[in-house]
C-alpha atoms as a PDB file:
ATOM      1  CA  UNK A   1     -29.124 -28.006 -45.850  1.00  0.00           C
ATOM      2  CA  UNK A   2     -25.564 -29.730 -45.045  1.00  0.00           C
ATOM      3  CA  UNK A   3     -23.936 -26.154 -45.581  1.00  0.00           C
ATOM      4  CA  UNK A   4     -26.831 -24.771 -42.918  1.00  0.00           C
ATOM      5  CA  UNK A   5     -25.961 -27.791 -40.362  1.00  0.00           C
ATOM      6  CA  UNK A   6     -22.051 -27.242 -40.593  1.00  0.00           C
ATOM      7  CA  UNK A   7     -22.476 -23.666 -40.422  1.00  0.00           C
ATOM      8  CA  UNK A   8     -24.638 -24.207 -36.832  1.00  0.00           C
ATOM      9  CA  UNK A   9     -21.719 -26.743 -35.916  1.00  0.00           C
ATOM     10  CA  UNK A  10     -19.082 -24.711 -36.442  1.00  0.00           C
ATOM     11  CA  UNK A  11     -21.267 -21.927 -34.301  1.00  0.00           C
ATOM     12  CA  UNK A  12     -21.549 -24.031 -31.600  1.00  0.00           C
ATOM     13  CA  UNK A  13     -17.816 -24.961 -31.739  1.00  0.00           C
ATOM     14  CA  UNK A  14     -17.095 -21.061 -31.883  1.00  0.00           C
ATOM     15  CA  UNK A  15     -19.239 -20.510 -28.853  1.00  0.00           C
ATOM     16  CA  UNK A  16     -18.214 -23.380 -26.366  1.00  0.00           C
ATOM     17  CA  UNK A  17     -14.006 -21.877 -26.963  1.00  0.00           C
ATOM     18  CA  UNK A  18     -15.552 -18.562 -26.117  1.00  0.00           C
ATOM     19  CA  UNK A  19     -16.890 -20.039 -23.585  1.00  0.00           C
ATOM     20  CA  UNK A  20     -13.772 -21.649 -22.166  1.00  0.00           C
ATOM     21  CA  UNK A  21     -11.790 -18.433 -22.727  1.00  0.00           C
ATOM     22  CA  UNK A  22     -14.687 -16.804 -20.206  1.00  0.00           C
ATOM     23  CA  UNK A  23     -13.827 -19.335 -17.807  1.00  0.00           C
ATOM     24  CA  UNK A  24     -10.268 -19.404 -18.131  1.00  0.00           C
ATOM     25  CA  UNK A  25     -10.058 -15.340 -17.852  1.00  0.00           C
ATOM     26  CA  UNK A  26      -8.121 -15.376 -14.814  1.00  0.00           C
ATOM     27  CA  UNK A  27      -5.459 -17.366 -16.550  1.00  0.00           C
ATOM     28  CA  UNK A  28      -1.775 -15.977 -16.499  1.00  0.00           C
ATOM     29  CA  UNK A  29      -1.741 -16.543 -20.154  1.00  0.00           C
ATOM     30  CA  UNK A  30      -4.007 -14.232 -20.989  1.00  0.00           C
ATOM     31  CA  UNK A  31      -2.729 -10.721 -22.006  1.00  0.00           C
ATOM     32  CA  UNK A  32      -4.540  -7.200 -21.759  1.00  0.00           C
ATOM     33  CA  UNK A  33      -5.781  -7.076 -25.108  1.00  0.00           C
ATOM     34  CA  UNK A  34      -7.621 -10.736 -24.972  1.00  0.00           C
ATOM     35  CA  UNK A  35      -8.830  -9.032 -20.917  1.00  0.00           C
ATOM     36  CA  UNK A  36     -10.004  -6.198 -23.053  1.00  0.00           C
ATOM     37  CA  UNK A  37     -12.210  -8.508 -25.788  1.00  0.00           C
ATOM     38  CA  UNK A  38     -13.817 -10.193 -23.368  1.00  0.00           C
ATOM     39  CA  UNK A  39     -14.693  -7.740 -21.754  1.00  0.00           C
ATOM     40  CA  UNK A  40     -15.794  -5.494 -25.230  1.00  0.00           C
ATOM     41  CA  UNK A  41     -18.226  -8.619 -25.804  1.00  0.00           C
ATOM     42  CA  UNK A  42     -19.738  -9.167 -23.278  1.00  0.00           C
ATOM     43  CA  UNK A  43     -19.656  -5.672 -21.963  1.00  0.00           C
ATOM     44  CA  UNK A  44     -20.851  -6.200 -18.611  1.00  0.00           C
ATOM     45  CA  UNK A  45     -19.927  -4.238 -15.468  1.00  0.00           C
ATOM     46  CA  UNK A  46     -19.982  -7.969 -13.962  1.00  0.00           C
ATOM     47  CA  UNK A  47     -16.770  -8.511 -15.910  1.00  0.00           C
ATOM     48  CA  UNK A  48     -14.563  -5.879 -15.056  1.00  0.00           C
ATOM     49  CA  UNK A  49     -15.732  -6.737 -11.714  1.00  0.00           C
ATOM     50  CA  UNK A  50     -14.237 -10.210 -12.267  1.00  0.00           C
ATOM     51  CA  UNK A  51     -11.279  -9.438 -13.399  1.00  0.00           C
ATOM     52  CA  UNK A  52     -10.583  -6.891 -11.176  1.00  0.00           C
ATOM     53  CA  UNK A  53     -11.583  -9.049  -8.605  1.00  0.00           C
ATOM     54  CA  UNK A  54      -9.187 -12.241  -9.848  1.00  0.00           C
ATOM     55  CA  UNK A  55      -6.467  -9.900  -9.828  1.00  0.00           C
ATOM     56  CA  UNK A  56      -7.049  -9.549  -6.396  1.00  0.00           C
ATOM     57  CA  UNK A  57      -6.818 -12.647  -5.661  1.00  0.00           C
ATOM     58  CA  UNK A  58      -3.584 -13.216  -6.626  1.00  0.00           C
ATOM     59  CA  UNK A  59      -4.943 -15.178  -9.821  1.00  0.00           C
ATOM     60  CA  UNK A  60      -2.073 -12.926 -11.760  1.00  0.00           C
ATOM     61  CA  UNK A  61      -0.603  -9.810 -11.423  1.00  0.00           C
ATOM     62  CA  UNK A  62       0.038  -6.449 -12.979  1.00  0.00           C
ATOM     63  CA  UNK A  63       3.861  -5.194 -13.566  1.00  0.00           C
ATOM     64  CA  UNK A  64       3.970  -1.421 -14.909  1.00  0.00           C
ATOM     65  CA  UNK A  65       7.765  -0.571 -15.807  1.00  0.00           C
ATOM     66  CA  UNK A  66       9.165   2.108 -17.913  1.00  0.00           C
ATOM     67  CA  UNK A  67       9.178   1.673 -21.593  1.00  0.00           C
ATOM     68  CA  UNK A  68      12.627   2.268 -23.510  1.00  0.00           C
ATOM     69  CA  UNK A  69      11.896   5.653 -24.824  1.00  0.00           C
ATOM     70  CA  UNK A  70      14.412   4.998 -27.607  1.00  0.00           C
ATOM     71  CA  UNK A  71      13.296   1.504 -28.715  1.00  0.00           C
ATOM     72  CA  UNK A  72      11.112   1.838 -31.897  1.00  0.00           C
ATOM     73  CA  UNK A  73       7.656   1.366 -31.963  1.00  0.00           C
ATOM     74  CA  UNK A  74       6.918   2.102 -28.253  1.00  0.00           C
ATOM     75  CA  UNK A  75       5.032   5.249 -27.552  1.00  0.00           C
ATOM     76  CA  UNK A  76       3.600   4.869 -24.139  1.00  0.00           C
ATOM     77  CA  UNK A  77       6.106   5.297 -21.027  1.00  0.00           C
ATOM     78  CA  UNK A  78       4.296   2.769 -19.272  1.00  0.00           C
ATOM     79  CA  UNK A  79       3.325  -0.705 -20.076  1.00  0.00           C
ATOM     80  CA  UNK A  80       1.899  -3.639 -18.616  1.00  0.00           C
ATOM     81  CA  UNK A  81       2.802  -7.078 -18.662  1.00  0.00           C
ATOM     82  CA  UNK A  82       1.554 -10.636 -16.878  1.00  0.00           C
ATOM     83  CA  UNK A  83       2.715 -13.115 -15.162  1.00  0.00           C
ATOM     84  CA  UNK A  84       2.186 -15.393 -11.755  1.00  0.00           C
ATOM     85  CA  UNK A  85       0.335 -13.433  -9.071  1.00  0.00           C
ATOM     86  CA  UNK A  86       2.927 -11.901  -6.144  1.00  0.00           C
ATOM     87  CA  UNK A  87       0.515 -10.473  -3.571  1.00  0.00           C
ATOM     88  CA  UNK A  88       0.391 -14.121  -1.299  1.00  0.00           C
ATOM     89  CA  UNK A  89       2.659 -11.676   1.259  1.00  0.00           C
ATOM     90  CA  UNK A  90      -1.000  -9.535   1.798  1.00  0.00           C
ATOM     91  CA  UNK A  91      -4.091 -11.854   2.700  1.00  0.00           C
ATOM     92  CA  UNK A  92      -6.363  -8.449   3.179  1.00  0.00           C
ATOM     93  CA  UNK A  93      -7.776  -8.324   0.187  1.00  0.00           C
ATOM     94  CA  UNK A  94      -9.134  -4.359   0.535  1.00  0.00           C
ATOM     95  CA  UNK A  95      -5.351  -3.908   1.617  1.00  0.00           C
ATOM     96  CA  UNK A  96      -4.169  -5.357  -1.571  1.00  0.00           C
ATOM     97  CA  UNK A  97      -7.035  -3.121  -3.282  1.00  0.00           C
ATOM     98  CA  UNK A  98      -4.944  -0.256  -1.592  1.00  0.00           C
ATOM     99  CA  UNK A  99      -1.518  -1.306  -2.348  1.00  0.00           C
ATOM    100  CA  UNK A 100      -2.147  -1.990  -5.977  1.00  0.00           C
ATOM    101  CA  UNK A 101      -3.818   1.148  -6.984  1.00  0.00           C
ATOM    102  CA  UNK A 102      -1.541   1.721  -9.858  1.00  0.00           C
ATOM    103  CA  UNK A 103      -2.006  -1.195 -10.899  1.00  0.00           C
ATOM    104  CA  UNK A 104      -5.576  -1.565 -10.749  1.00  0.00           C
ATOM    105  CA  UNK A 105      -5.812   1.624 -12.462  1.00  0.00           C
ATOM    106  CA  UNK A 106      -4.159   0.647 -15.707  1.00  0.00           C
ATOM    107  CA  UNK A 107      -6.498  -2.394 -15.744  1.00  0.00           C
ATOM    108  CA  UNK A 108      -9.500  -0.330 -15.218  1.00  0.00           C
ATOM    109  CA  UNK A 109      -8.086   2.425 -18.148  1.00  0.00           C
ATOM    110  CA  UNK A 110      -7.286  -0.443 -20.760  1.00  0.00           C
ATOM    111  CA  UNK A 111     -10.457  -2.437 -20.004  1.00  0.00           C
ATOM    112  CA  UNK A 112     -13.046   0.147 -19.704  1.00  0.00           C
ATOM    113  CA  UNK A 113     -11.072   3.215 -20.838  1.00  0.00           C
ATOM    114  CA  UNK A 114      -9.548   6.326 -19.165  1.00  0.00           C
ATOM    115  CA  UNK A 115     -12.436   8.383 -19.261  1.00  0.00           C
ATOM    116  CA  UNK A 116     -14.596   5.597 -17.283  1.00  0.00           C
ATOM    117  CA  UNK A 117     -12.012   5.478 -14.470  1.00  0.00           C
ATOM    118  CA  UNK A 118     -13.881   6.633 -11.712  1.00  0.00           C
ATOM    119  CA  UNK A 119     -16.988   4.112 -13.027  1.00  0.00           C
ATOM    120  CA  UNK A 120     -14.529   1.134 -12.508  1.00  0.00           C
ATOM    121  CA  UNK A 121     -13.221   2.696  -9.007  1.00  0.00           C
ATOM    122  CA  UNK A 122     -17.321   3.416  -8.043  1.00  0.00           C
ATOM    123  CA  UNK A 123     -17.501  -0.527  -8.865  1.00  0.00           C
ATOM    124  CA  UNK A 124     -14.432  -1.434  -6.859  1.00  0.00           C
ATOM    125  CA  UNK A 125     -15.617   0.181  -4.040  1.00  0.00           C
ATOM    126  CA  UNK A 126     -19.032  -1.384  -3.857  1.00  0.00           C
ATOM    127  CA  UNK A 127     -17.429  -4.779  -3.521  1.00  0.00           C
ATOM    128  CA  UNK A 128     -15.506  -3.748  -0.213  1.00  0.00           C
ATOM    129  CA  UNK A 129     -18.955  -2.212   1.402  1.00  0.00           C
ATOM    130  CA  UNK A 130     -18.383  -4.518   4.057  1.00  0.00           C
ATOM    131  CA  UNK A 131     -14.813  -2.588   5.249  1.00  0.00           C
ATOM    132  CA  UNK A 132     -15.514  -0.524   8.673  1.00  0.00           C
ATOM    133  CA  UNK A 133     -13.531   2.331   6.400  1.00  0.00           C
ATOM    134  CA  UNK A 134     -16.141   2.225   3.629  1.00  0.00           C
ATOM    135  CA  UNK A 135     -19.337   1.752   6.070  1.00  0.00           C
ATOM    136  CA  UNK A 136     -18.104   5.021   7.622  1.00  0.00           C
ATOM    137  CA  UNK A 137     -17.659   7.274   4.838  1.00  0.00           C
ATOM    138  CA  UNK A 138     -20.927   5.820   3.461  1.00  0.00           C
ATOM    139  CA  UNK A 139     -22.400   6.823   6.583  1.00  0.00           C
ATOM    140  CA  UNK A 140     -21.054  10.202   6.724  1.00  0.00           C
ATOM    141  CA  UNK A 141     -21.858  11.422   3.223  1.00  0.00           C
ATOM    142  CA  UNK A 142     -19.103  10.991   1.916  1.00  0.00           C
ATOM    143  CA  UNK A 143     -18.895  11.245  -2.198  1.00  0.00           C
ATOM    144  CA  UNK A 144     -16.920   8.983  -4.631  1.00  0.00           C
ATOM    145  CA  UNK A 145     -13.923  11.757  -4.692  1.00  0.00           C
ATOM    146  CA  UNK A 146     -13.443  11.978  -1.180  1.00  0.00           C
ATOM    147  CA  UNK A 147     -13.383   8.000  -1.316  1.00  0.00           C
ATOM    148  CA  UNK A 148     -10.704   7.892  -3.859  1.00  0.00           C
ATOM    149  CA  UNK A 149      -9.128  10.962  -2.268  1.00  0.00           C
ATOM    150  CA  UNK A 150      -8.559   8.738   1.121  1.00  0.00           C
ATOM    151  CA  UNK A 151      -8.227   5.751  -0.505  1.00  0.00           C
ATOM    152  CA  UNK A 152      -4.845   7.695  -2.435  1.00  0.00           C
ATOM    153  CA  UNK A 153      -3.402   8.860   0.760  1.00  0.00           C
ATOM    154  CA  UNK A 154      -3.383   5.133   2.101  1.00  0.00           C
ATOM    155  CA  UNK A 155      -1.458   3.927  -1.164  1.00  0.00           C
ATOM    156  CA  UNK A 156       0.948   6.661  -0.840  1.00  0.00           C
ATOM    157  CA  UNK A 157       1.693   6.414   3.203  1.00  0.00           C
ATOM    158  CA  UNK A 158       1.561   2.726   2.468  1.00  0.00           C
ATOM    159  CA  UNK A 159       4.241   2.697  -0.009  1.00  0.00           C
ATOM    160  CA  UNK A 160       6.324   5.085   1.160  1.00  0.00           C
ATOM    161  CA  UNK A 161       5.502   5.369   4.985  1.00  0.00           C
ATOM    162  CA  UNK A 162       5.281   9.364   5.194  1.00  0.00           C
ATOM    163  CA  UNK A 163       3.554  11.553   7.456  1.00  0.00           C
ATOM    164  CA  UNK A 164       2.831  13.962   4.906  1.00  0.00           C
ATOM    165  CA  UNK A 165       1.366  13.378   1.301  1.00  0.00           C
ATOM    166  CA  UNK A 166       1.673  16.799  -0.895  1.00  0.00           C
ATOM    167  CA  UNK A 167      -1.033  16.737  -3.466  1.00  0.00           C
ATOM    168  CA  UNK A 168       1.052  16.545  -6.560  1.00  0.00           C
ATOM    169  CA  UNK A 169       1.192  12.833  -5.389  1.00  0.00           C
ATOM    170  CA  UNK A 170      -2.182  12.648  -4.367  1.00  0.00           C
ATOM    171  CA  UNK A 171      -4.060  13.242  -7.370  1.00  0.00           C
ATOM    172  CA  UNK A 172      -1.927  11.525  -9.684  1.00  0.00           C
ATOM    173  CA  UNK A 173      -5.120   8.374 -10.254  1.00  0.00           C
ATOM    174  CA  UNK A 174      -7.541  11.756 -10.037  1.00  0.00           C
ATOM    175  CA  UNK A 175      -8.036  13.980 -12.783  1.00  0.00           C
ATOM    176  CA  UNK A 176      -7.491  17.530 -12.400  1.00  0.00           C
ATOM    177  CA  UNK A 177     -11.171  18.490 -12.507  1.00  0.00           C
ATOM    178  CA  UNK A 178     -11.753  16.466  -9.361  1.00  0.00           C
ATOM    179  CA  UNK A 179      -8.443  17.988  -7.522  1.00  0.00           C
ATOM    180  CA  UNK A 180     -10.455  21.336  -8.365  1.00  0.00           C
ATOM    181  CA  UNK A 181     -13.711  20.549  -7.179  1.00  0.00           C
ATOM    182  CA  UNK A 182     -11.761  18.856  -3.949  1.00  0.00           C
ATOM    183  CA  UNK A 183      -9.838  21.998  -3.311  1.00  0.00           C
ATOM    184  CA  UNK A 184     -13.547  23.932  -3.460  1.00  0.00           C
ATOM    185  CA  UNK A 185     -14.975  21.335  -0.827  1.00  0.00           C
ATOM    186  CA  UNK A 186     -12.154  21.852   1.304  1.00  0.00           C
ATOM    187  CA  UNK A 187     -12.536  25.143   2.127  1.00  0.00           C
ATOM    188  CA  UNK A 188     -17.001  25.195   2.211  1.00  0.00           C
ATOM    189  CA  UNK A 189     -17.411  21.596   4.140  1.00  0.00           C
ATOM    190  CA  UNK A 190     -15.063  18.433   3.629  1.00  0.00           C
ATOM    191  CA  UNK A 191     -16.628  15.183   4.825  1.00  0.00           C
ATOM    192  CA  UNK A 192     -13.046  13.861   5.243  1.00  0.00           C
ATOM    193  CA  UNK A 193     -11.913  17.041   6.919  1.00  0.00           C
ATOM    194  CA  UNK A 194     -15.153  17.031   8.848  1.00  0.00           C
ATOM    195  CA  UNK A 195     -14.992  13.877   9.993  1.00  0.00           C
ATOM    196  CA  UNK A 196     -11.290  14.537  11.264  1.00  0.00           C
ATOM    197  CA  UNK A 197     -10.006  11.607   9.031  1.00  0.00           C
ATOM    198  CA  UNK A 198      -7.623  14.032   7.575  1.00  0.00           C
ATOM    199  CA  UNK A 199      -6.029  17.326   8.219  1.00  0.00           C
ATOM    200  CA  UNK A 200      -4.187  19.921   5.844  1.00  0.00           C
ATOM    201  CA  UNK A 201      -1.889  22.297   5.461  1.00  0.00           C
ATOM    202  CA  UNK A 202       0.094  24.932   3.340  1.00  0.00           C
ATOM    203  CA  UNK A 203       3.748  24.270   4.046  1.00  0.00           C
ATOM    204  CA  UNK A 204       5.397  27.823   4.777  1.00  0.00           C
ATOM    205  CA  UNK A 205       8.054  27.796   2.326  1.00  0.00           C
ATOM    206  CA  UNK A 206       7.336  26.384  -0.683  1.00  0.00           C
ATOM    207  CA  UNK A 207       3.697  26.920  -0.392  1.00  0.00           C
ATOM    208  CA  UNK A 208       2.746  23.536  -1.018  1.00  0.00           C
ATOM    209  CA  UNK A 209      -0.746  22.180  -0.046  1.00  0.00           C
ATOM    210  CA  UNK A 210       0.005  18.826   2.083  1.00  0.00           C
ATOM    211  CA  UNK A 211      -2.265  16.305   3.619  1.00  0.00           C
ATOM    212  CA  UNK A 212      -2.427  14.051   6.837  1.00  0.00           C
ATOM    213  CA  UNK A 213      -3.653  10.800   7.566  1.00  0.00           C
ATOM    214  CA  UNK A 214      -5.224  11.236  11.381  1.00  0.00           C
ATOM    215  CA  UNK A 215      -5.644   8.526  13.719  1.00  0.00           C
ATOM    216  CA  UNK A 216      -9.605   7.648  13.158  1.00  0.00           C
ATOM    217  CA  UNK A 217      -8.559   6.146   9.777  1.00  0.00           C
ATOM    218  CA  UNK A 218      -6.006   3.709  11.427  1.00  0.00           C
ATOM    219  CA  UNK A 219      -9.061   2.730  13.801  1.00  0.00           C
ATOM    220  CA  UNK A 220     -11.358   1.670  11.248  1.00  0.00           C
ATOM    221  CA  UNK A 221      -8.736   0.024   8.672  1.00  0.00           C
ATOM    222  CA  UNK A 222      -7.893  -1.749  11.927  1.00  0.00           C
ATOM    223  CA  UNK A 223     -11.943  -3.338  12.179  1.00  0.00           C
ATOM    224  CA  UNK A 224     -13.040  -0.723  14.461  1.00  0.00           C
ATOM    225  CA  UNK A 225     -15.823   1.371  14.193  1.00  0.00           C
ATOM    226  CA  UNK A 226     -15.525   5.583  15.165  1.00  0.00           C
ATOM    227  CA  UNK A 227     -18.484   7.517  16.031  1.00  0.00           C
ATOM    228  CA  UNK A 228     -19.497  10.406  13.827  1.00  0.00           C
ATOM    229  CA  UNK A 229     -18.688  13.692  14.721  1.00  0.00           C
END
């Protein structure tokens, strides 16, 4: 019976410093692979939301650098490391969502796996429902591709300010199946094309397929609302 009663103890000890490692997830401390076990435990979309959502905050932050290709025992060419949040520059938080989708995507590849990316960026999403730029293209149709699609652009002319995004860059958080079934869309009924949030072309000499940003997208990141066409 005393064996029983110290085995329930040391249960309940077990469970109240899982508990406190729940609470503390947000914690610079914590690295990806203790992220990743609480998350493979409780495995509950409501985590990854959390996290995702405390990065956001500015509870910590995401650095992806270049590994040293010739140090031994590194095999990726990007890795990730924590330490004190840096986004207290940005207080919109769907802006931050924006800026950081490198970022964001590692997180969502390490916690719930590469092949459940566009699950994690569906769940994103749903938490911003509230942006004038989400209501719209919920209101127009628009599917979880052409989301991310947009949502791409904005990183990209956010980060590097250009008029004109060729899709090599654009589908580099979007797997290549998607850029194909995008490329189909464009040509039989785009709901971003459509709705004149973005216009493309091929340029003339090196036949590259580019993309712009129009102005209707400014007007609802800006709070305002644009009638559908």
């Amino acid at each position: 019976m005393q064996i029983d009663t110290n085995k329930k103890n040391s249960e309940a000890v077990q469970n109240e410093k899982y508990k406190s490692e729940v609470e503390q997830i947000t914690s610079s401390q914590l690295g990806i692979s203790d992220l990743k076990a609480l998350y493979d435990q409780l495995n509950k979309d409501d985590q990854y939301r959390e996290i995702i959502g405390a990065f956001l905050r500015n509870d910590f932050s995401v650095k992806i650098k270049k590994a040293n290709r010739f140090s031994k025992g590194i095999d990726e060419e990007l890795y990730i490391s924590l330490d004190d949040g840096c986004m207290r520059h940005e207080p919109n938080v769907f802006f931050r969502f924006i800026e950081q989708m490198p970022e964001i995507t590692m997180l969502t590849d390490t916690i719930l796996g590469a092949d459940k990316r566009f699950k994690g960026y569906h769940i994103i999403i749903r938490t911003f429902k509230e942006e004038k730029l989400l209501q719209f293209l919920g209101l127009s149709q628009a599917t979880l591709v052409e989301k991310m699609v947009l949502i791409s652009l904005l990183h990209i002319f956010l980060k590097s300010n250009k008029s004109s995004i060729d899709a090599s860059e654009l589908f580099r958080f979007i797997p290549k199946s998607y850029y194909v079934n995008f490329l189909f869309f464009l040509n039989v009924g785009c709901t971003l094309v459509d709705q004149k949030l973005i216009s493309y072309n091929t340029e003339k000499f090196s036949n590259q397929l580019v993309f712009y940003i129009n102005q209707r997208v400014m007007e609802l990141l800006s709070g305002y609302m644009v009638e559908l066409i």
